[in-house]
C-alpha atoms as a PDB file:
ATOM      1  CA  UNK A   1      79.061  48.431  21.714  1.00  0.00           C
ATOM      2  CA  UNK A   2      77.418  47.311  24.979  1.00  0.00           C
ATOM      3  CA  UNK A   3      74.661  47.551  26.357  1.00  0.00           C
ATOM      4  CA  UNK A   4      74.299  51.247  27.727  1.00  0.00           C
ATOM      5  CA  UNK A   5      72.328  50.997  31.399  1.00  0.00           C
ATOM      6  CA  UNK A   6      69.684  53.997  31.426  1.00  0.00           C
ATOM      7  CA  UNK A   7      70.014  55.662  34.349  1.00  0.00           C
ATOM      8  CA  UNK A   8      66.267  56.788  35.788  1.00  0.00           C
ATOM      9  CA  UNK A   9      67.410  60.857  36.531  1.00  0.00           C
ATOM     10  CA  UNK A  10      65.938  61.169  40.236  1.00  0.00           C
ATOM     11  CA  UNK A  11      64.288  64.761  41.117  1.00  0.00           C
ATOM     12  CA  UNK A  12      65.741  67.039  43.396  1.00  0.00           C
ATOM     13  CA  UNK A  13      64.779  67.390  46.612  1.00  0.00           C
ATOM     14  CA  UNK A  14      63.936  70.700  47.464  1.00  0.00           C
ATOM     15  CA  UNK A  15      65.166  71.733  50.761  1.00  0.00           C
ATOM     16  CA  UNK A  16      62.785  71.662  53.402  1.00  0.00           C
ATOM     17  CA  UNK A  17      61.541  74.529  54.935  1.00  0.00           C
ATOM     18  CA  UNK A  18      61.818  75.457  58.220  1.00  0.00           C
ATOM     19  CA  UNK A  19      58.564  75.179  60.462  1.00  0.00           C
ATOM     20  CA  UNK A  20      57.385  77.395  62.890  1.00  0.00           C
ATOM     21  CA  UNK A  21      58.053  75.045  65.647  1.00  0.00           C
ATOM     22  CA  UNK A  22      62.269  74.689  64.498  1.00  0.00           C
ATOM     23  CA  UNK A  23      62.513  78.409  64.187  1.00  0.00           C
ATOM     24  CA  UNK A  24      65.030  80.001  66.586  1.00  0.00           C
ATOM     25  CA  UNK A  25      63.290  81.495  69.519  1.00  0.00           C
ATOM     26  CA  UNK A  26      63.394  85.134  70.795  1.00  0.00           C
ATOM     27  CA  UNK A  27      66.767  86.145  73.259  1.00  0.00           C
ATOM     28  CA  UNK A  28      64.507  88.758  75.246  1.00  0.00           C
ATOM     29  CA  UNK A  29      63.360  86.306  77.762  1.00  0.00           C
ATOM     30  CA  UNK A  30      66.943  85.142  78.484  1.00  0.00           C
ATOM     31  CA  UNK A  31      67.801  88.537  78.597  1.00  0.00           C
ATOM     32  CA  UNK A  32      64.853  89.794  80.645  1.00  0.00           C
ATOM     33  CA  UNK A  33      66.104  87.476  82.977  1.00  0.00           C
ATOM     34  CA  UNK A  34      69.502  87.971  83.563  1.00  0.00           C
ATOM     35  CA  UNK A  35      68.847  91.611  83.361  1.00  0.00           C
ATOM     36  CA  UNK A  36      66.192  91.204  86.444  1.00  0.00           C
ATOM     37  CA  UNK A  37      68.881  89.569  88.308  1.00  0.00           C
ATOM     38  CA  UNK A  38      71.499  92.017  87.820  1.00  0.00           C
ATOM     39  CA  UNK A  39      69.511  94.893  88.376  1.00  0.00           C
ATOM     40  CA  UNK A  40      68.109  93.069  91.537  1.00  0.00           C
ATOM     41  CA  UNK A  41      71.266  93.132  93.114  1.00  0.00           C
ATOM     42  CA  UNK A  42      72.574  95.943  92.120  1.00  0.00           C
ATOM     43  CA  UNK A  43      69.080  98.124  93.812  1.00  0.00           C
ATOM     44  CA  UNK A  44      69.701  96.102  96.867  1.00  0.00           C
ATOM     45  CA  UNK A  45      73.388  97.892  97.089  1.00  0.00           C
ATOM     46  CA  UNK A  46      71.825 101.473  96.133  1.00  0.00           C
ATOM     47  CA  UNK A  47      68.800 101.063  98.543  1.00  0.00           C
ATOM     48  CA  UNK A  48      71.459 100.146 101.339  1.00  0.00           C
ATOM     49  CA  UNK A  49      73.171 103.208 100.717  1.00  0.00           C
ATOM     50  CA  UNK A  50      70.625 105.359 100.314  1.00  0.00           C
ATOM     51  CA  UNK A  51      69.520 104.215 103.506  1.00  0.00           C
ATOM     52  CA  UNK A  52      72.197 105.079 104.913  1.00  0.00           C
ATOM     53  CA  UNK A  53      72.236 108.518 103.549  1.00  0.00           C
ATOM     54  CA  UNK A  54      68.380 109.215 104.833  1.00  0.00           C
ATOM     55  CA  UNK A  55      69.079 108.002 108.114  1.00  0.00           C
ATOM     56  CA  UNK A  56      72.069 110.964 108.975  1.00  0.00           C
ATOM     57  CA  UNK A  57      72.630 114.578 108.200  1.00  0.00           C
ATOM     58  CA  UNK A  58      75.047 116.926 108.085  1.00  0.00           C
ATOM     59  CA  UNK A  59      75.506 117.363 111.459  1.00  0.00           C
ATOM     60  CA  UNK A  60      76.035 113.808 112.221  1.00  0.00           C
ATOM     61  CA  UNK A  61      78.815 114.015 109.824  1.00  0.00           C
ATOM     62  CA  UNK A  62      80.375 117.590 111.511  1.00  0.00           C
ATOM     63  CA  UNK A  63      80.247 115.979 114.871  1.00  0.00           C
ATOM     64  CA  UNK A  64      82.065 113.360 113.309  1.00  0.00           C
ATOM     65  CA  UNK A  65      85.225 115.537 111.800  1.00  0.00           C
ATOM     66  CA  UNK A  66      85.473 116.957 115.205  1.00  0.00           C
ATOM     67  CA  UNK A  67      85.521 113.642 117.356  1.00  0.00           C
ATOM     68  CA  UNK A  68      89.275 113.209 118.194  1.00  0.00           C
ATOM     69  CA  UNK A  69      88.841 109.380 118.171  1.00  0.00           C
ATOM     70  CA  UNK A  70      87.154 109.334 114.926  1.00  0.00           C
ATOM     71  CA  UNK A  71      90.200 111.599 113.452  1.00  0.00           C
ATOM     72  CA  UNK A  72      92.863 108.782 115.037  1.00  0.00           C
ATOM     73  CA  UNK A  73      91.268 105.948 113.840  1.00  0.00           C
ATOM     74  CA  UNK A  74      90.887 107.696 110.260  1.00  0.00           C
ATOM     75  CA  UNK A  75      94.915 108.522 110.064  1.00  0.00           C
ATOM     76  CA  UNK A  76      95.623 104.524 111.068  1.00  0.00           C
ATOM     77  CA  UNK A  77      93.197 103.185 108.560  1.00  0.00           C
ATOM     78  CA  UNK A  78      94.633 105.315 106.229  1.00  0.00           C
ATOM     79  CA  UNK A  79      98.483 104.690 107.195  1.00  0.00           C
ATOM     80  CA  UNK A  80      98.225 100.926 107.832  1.00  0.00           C
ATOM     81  CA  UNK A  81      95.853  99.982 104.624  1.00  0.00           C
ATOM     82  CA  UNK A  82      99.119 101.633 102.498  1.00  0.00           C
ATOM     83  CA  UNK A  83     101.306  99.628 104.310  1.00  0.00           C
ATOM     84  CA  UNK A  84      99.062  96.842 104.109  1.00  0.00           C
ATOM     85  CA  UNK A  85      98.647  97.643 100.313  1.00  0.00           C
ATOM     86  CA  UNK A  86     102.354  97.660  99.552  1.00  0.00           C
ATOM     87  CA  UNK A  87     103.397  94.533 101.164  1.00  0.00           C
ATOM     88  CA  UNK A  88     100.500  92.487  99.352  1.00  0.00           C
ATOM     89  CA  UNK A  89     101.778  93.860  95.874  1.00  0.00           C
ATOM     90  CA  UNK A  90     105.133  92.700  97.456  1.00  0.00           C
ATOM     91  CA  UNK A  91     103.957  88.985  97.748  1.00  0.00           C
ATOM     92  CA  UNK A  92     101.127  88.879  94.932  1.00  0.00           C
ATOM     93  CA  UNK A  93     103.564  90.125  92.017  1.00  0.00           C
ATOM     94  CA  UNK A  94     106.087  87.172  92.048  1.00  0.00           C
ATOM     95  CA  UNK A  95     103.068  84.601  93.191  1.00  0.00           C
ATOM     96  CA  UNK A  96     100.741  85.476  90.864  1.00  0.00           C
ATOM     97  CA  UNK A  97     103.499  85.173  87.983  1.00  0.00           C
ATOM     98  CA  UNK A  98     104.618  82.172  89.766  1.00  0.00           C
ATOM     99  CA  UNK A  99     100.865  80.402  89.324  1.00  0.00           C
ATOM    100  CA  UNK A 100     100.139  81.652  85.755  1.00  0.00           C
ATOM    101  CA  UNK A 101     103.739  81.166  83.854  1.00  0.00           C
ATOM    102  CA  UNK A 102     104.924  77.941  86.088  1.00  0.00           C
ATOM    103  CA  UNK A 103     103.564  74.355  86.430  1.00  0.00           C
ATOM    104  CA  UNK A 104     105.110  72.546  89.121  1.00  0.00           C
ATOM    105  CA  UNK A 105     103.857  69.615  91.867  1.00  0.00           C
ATOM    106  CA  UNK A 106     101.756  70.731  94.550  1.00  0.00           C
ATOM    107  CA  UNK A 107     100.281  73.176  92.271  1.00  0.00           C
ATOM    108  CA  UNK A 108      97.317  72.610  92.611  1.00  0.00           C
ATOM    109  CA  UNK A 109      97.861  72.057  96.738  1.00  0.00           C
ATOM    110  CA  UNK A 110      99.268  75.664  96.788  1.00  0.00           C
ATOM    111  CA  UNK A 111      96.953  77.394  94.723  1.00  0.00           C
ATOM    112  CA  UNK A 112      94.090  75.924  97.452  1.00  0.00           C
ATOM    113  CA  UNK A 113      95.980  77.016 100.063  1.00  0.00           C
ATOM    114  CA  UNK A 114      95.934  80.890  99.209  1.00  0.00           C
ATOM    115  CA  UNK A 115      92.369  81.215  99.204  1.00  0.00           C
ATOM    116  CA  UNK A 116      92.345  79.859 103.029  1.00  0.00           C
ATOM    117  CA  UNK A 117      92.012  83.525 104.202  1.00  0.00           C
ATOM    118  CA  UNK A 118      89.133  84.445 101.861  1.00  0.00           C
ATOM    119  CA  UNK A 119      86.750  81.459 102.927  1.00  0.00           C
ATOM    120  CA  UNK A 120      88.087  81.539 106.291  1.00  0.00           C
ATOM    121  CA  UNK A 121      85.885  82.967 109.145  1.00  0.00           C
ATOM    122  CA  UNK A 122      87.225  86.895 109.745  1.00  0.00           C
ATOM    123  CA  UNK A 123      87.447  85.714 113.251  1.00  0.00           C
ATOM    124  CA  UNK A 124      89.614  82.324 112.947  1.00  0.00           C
ATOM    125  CA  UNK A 125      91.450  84.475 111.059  1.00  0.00           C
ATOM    126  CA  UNK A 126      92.525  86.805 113.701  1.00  0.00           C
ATOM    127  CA  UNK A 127      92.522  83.852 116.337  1.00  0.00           C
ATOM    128  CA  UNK A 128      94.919  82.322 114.668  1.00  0.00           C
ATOM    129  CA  UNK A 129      97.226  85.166 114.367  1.00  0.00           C
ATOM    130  CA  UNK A 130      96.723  85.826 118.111  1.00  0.00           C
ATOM    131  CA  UNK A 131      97.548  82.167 118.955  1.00  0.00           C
ATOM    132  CA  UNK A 132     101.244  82.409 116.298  1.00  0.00           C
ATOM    133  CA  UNK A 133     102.635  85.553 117.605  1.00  0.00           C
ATOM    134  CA  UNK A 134     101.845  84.813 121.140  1.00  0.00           C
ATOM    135  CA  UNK A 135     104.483  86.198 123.268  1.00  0.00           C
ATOM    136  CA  UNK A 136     105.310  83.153 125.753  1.00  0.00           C
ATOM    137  CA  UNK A 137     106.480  80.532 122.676  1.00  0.00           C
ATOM    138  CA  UNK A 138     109.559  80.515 120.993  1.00  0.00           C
ATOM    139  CA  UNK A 139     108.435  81.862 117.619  1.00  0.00           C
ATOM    140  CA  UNK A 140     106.782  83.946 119.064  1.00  0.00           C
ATOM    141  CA  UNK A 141     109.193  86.466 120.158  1.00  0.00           C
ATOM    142  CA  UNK A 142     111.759  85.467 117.924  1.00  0.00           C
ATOM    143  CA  UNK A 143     108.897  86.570 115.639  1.00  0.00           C
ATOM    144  CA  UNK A 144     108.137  89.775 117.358  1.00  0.00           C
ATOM    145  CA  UNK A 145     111.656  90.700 117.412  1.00  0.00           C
ATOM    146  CA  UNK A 146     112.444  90.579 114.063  1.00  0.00           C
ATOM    147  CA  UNK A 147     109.237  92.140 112.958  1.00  0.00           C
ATOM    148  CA  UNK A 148     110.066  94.956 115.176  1.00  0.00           C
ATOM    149  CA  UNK A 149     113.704  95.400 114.016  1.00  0.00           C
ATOM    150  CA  UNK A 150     112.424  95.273 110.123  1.00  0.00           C
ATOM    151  CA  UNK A 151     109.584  97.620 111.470  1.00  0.00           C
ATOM    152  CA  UNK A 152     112.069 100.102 113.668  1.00  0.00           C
ATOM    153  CA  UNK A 153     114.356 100.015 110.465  1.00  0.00           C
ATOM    154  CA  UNK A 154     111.391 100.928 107.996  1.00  0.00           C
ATOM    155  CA  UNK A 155     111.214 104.510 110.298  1.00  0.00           C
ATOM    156  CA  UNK A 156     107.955 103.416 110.676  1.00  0.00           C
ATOM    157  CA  UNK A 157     107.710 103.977 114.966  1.00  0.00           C
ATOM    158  CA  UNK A 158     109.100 107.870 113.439  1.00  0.00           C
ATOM    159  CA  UNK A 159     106.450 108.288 111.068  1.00  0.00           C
ATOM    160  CA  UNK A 160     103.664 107.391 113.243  1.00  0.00           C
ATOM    161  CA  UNK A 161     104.903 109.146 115.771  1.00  0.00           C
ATOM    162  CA  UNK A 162     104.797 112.252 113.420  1.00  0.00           C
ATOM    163  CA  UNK A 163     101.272 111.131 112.753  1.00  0.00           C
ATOM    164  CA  UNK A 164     100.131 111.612 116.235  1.00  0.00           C
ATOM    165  CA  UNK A 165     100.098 107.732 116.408  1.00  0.00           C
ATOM    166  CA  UNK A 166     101.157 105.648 119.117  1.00  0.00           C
ATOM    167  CA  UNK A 167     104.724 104.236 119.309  1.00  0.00           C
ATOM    168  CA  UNK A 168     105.274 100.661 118.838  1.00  0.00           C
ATOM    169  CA  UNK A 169     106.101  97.995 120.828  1.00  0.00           C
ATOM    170  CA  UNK A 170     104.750  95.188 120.567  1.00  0.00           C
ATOM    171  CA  UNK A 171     102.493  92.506 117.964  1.00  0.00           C
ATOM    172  CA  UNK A 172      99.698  91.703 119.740  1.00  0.00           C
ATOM    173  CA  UNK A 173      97.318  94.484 120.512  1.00  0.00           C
ATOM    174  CA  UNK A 174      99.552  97.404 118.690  1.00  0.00           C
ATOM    175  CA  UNK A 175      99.569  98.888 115.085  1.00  0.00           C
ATOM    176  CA  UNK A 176     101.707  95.997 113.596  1.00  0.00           C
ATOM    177  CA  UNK A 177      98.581  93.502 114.509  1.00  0.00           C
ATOM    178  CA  UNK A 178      96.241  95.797 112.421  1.00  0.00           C
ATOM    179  CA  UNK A 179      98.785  95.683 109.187  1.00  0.00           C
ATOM    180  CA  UNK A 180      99.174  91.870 109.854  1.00  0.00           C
ATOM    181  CA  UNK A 181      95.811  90.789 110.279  1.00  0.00           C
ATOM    182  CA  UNK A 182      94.645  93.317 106.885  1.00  0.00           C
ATOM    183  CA  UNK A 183      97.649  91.708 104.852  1.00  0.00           C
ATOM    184  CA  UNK A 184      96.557  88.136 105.822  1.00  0.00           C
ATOM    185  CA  UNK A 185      93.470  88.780 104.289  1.00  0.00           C
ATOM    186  CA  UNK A 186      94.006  91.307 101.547  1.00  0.00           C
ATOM    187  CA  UNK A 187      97.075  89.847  99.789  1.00  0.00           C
ATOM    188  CA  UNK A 188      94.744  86.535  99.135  1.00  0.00           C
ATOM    189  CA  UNK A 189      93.002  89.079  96.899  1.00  0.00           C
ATOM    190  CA  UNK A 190      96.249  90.853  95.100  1.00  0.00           C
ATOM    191  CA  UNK A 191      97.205  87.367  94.261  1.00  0.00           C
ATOM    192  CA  UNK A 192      93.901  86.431  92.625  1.00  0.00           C
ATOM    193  CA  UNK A 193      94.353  89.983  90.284  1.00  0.00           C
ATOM    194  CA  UNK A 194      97.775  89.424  89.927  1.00  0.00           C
ATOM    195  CA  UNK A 195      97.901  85.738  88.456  1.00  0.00           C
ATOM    196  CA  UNK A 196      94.611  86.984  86.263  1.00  0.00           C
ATOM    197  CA  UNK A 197      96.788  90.033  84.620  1.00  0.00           C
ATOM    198  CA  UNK A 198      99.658  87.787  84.277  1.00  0.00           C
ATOM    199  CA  UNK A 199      97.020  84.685  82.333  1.00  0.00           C
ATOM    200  CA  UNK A 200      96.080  87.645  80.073  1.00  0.00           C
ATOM    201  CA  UNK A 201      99.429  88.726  79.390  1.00  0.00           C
ATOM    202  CA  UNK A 202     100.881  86.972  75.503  1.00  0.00           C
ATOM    203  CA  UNK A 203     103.717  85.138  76.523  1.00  0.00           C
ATOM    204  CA  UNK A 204     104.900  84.933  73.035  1.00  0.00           C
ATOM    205  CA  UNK A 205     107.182  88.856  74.210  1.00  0.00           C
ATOM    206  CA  UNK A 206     108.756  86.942  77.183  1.00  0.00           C
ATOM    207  CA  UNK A 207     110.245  84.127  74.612  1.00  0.00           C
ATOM    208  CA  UNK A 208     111.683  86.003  72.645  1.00  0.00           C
ATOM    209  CA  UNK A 209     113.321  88.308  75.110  1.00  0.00           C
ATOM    210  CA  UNK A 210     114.994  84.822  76.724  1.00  0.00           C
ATOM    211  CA  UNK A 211     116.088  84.388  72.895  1.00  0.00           C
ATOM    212  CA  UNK A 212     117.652  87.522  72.732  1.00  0.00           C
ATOM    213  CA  UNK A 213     119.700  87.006  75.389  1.00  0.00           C
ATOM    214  CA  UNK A 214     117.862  87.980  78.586  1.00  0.00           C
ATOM    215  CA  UNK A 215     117.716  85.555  81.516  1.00  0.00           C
ATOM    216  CA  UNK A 216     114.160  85.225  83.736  1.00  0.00           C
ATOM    217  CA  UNK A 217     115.009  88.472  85.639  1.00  0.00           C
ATOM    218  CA  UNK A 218     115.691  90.340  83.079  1.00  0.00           C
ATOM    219  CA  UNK A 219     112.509  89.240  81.002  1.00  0.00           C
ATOM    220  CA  UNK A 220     110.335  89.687  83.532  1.00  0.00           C
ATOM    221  CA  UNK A 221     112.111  93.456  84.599  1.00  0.00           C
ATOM    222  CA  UNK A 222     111.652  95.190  80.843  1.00  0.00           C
ATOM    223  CA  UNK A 223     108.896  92.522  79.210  1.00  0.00           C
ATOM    224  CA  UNK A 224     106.243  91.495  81.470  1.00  0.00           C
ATOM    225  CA  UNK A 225     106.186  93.716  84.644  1.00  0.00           C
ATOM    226  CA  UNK A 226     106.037  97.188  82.266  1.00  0.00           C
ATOM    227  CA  UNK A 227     102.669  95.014  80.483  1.00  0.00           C
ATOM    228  CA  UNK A 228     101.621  93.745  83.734  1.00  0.00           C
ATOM    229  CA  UNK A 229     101.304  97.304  85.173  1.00  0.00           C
ATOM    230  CA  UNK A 230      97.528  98.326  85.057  1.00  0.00           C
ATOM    231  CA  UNK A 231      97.003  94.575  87.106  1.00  0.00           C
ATOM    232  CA  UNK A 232      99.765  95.972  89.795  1.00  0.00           C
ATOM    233  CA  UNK A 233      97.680  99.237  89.890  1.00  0.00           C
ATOM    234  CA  UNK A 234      93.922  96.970  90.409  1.00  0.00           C
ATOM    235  CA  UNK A 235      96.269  94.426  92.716  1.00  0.00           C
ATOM    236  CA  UNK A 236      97.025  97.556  94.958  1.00  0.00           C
ATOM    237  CA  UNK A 237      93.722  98.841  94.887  1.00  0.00           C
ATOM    238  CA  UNK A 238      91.805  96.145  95.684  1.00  0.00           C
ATOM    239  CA  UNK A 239      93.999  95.297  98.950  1.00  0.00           C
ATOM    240  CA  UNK A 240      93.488  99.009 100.006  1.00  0.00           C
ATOM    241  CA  UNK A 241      89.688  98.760  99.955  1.00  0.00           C
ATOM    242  CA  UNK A 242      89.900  95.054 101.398  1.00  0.00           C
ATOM    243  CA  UNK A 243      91.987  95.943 104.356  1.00  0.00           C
ATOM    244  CA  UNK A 244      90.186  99.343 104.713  1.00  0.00           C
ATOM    245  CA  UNK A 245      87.105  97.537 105.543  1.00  0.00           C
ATOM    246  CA  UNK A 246      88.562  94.566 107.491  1.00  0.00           C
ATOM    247  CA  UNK A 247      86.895  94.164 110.884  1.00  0.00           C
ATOM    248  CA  UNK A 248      86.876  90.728 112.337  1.00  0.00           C
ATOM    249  CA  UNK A 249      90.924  89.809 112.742  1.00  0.00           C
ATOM    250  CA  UNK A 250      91.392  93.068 113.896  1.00  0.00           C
ATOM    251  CA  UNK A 251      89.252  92.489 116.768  1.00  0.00           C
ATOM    252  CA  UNK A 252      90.470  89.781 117.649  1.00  0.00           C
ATOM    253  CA  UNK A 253      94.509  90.331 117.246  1.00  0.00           C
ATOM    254  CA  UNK A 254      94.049  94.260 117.495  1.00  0.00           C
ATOM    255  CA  UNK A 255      91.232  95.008 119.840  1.00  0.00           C
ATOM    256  CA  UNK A 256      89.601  98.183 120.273  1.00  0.00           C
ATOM    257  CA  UNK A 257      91.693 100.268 122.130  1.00  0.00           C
ATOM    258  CA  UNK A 258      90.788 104.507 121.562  1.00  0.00           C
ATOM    259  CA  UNK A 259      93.340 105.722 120.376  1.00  0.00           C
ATOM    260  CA  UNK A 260      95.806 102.764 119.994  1.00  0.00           C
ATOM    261  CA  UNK A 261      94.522 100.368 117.831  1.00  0.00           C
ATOM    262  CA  UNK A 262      91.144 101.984 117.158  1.00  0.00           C
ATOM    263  CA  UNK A 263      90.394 101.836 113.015  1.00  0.00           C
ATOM    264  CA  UNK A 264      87.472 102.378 110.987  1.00  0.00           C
ATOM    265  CA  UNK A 265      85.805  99.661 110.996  1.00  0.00           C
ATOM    266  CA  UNK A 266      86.086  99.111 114.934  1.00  0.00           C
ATOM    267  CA  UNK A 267      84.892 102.507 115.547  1.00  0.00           C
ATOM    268  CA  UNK A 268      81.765 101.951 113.648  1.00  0.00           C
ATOM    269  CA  UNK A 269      81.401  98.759 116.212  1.00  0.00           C
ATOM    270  CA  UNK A 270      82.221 101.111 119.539  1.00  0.00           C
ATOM    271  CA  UNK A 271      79.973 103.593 118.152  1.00  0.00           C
ATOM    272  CA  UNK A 272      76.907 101.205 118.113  1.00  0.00           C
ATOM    273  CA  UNK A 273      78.180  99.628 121.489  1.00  0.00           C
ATOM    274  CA  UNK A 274      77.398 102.421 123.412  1.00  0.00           C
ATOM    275  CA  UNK A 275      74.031 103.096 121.028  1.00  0.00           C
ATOM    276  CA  UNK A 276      75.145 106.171 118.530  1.00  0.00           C
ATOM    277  CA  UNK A 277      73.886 104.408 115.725  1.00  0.00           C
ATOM    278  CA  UNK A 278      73.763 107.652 113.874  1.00  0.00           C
ATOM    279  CA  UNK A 279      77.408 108.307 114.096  1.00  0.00           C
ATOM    280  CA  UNK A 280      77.951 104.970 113.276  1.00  0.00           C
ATOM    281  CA  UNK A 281      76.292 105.057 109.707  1.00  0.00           C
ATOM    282  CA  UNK A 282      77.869 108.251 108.791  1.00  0.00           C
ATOM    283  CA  UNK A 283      81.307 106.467 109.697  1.00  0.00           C
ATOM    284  CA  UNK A 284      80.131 103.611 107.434  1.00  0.00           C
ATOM    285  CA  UNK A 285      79.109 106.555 104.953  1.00  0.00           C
ATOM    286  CA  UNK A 286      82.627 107.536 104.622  1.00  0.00           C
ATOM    287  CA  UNK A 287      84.258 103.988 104.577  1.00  0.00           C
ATOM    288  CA  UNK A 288      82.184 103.083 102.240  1.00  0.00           C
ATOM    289  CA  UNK A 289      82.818 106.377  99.851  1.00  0.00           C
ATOM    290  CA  UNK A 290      86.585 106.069 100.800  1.00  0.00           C
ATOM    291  CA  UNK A 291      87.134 102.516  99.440  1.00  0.00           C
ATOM    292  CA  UNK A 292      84.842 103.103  96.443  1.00  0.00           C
ATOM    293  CA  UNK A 293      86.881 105.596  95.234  1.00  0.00           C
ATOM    294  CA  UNK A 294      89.819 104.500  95.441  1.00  0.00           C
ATOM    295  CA  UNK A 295      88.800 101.311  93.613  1.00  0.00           C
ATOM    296  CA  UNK A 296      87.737 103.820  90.992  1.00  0.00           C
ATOM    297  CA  UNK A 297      91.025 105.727  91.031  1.00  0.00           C
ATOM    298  CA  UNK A 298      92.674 102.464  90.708  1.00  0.00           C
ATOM    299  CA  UNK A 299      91.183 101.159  88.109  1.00  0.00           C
ATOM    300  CA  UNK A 300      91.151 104.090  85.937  1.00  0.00           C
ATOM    301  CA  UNK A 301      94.531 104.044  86.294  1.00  0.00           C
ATOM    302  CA  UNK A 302      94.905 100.339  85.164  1.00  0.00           C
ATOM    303  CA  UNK A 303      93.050 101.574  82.311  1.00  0.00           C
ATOM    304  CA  UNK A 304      94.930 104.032  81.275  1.00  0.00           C
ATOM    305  CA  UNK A 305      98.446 102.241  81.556  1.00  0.00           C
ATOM    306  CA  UNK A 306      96.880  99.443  79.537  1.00  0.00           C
ATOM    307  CA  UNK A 307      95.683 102.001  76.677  1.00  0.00           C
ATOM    308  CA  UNK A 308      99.563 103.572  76.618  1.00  0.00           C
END
């Protein structure tokens, strides 16, 4: 037999223990913090309101219900926001799906290009609407014609008419300039919620339709729209509350006029021109309660139709 090699057994380490100093610290301070920051923000919205809400009474807010102008400008907010609301669920739908489910050249380019309107000025905004539908160019009234033959053919001159609106005739300085310059802005928005529902969205249900025999159409008609539903229902929402309180392309494209192109927002501006501040806060009182509940509505309503 050989020689047999004794192997010295080495003791075990025991495993070191932790020091104060390599102990995991606390999370209340980076709590603390973010909490502060939140809750900083969110008092400066409260205080605004409630400052709003000291500042007028109730019979600011009666003298407002009975101010014709105030009721006109009310029933076109209302009326043109829907419009506005529908046509950006129109456009942010199939672009949204487009951006999330598709990867194509230019992509990027394109997806850059949408969010012009939200970091845009509200003012080059409307400018630049003035400046395309301007009636002595080419595209211009080629543009106003067809926009009012699509807009004649809607019955949309009848229902505002029926409204105790005025009839209309023109782009520039009529209704049609209040729905385009909200829908400029707003449907930037619907396409942001849209292209989120449709990232959340498995796509693993949209495969296997195509494998049982659906085409693209077909998938998205029964598979994805039915699942994308509660974003269509925050994609609406949100557009209605963006266009309700859209202020600066309107007066540029829309003007002022009383009772012609006279909205919400621009009423709260004639009000302070002439120095009725307090009927001016209890119009932004009711904008402001308005679009919050709606928002509300609409995303309660996402809710639910994502829980079924």
């Amino acid at each position: 037999m050989g020689d047999v090699t004794e192997v010295e057994e080495q003791p075990q380490k025991e495993p070191k223990k932790h020091s104060k100093k390599h102990r995991p610290r606390s999370d209340v301070p980076f709590y603390t913090v973010f909490a502060c920051l939140a809750v900083s923000y969110l008092a400066l919205i409260v205080a605004m309101i409630l400052a709003d809400l000291t500042f007028t009474s109730w019979a600011d807010f009666r003298a407002l219900f009975s101010d014709p102008y105030f009721r006109y400008s009310a029933i076109t907010s209302f009326v043109t926001c829907t419009i506005t609301a529908i046509g950006a669920v129109i456009v942010a739908v199939p672009t949204g799906y487009l951006l999330s489910r598709s990867n194509f050249r230019g992509k990027n380019v394109l997806d850059a290009i949408l969010d012009i309107p939200i970091v845009l000025p509200p003012l080059v905004v409307g400018l630049s609407l003035l400046v395309l539908f301007r009636s002595d160019t080419a595209f211009g009234r080629f543009a106003e014609t067809s926009f009012l033959a699509i807009w004649n053919g809607l019955g949309l001159n009848a229902l505002f008419e029926s409204l105790g609106l005025s009839r209309v005739r023109g782009i520039a300085y009529e209704i049609p300039s209040i729905v385009l310059a909200q829908f400029a802005v707003s449907t930037a928005f619907a396409i942001r919620t849209m292209r989120l529902a449709f990232d959340e969205l498995d796509p693993r249900p949209e495969r296997v339709a195509w494998t049982l025999g659906c085409n693209r159409a077909q998938a998205f008609r029964r598979v994805v729209l039915p699942a994308a539903w509660p974003g269509v229902v925050s994609a609406g929402g949100l557009a209605w509350a963006r266009a309700m309180g859209e202020f600066g392309p309107i007066l540029v494209f829309a003007g002022t006029t009383r009772l012609k192109t006279e909205v919400m927002p621009t009423t709260i501006f004639l009000e302070l021109s002439v120095g009725d501040v307090e009927g001016a806060v209890a119009v932004s009182l009711f904008l402001v309660t308005t679009a919050v509940v709606v928002l509300i509505v609409a995303r309660s309503l996402g809710l639910r139709q994502g829980l079924l």
